[in-house]
Protein backbone atom coordinates (compact mmCIF):
# COMPACT_ATOMS: atom_id res chain seq x y z
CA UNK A 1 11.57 12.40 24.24
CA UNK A 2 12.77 8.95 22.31
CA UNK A 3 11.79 8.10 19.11
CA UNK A 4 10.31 4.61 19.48
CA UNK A 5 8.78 3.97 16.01
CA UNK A 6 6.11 1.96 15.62
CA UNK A 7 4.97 -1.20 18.30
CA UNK A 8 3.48 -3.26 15.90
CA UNK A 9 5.78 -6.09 15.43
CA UNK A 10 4.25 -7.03 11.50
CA UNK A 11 4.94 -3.37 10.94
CA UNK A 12 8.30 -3.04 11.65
CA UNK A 13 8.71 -6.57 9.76
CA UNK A 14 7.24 -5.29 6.76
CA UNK A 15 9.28 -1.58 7.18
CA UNK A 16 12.65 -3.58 7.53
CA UNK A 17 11.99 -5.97 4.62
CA UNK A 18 11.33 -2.95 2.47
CA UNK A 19 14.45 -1.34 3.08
CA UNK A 20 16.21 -4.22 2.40
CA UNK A 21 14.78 -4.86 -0.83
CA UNK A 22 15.16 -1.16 -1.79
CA UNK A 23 18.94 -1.44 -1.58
CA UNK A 24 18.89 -5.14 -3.26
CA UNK A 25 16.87 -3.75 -6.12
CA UNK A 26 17.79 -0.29 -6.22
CA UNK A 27 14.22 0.79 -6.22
CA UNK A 28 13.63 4.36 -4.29
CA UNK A 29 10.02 3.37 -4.39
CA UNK A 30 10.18 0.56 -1.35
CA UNK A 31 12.58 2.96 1.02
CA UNK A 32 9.89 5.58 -0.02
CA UNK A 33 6.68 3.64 0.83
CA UNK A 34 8.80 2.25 4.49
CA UNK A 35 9.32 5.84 5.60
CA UNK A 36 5.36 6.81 5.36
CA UNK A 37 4.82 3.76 6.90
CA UNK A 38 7.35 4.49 9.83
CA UNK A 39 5.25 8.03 10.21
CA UNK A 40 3.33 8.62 13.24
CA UNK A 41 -0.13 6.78 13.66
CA UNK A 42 -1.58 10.52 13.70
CA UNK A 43 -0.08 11.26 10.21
CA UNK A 44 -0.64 7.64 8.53
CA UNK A 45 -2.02 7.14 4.88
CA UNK A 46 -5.74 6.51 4.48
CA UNK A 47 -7.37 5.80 1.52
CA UNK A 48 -10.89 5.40 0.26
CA UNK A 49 -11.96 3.38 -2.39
CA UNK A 50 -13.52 5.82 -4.38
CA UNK A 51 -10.26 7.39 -4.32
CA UNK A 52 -8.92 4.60 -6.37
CA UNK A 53 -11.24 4.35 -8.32
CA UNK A 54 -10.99 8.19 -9.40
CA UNK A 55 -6.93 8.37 -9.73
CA UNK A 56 -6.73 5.06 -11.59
CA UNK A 57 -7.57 3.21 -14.96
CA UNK A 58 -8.41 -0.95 -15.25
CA UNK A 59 -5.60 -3.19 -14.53
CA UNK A 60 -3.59 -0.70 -12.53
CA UNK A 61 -1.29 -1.57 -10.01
CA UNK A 62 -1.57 0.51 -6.88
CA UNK A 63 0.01 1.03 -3.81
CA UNK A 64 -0.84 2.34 -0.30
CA UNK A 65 1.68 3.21 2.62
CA UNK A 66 -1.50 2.47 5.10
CA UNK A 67 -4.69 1.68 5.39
CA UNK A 68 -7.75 1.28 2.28
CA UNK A 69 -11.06 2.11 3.64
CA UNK A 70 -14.38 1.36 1.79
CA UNK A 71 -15.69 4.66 1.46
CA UNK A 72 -17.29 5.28 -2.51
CA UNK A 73 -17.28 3.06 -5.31
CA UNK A 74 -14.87 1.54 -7.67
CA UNK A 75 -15.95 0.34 -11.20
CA UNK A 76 -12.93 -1.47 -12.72
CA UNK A 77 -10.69 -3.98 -11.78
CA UNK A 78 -7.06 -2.76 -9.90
CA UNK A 79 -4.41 -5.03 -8.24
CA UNK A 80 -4.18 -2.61 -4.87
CA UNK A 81 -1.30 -3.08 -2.48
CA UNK A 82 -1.75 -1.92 1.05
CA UNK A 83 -0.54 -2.74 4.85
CA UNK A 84 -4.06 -3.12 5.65
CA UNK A 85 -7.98 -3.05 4.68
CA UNK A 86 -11.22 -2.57 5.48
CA UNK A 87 -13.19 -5.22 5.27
CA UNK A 88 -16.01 -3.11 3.37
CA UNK A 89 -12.93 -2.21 0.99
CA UNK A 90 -11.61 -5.41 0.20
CA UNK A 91 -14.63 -6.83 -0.67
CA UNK A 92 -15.82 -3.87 -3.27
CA UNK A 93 -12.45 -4.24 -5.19
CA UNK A 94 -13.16 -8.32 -5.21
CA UNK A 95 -16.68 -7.16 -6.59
CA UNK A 96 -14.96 -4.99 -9.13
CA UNK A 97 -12.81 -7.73 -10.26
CA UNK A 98 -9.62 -6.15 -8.73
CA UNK A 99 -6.70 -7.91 -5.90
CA UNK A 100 -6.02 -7.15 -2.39
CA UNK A 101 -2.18 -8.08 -1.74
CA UNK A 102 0.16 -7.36 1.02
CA UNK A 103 3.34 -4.57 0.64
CA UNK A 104 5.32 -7.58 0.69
CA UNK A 105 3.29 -9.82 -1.99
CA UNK A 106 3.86 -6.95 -4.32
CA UNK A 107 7.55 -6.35 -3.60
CA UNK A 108 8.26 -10.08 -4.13
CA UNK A 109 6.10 -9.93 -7.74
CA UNK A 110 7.32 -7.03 -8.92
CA UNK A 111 11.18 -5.87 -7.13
CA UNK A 112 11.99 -3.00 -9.04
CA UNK A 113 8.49 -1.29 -8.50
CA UNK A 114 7.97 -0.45 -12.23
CA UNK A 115 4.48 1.05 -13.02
CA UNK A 116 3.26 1.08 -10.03
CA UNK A 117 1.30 3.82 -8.62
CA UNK A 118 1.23 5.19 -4.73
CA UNK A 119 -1.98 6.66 -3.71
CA UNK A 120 -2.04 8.89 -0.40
CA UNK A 121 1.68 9.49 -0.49
């Protein structure tokens, strides 16, 4: 059977523009983060809050190849960048004080991906 990738056309946006900027910047990070995004729906990165809040300290930056759901608490404030939220997650790490930014808002603030962390990955 043919590989197809993924349908979603903001997807494949975001998967193309992270290649590209990998090679630009020579970052591994972005060609890294693309490829678990290009996985399988079945096999896709989800992360829970709580999660974050356990695996990071305040004022980390964070990244996640999928999808952050709401599950647990977070007590400190984190700049998390993901393809997508929950709305129950975006709004606890607003509470905490912390950012919810696209893939591509953090590629475009910081290129070469220093000191950033990937959760789920």
């Amino acid at each position: 059977m043919k590989k197809t990738g993924p349908t979603n056309v903001i997807l494949r946006k975001t998967i193309s523009f992270l290649r590209k900027k990998s090679i630009e910047n020579n970052a591994k990070i972005w060609e890294y983060i693309a490829d678990k995004l290009a996985a399988p729906r079945r096999s896709r990165v989800v992360v829970n809050v709580g999660k974050i809040n356990r695996y990071t300290v305040p004022n980390d930056v964070v990244v996640v190849p999928g999808k952050v759901l709401g599950a647990g608490t977070i007590s400190h404030s984190v700049t998390v960048a993901a393809f997508s939220f929950s709305k129950s997650a975006y709004e606890k790490i607003n509470k905490a004080g912390g950012k919810c930014i696209s893939i591509i808002d953090l590629v475009n603030m910081n290129p070469k991906g220093s000191n950033v962390k990937i959760l789920g990955g």
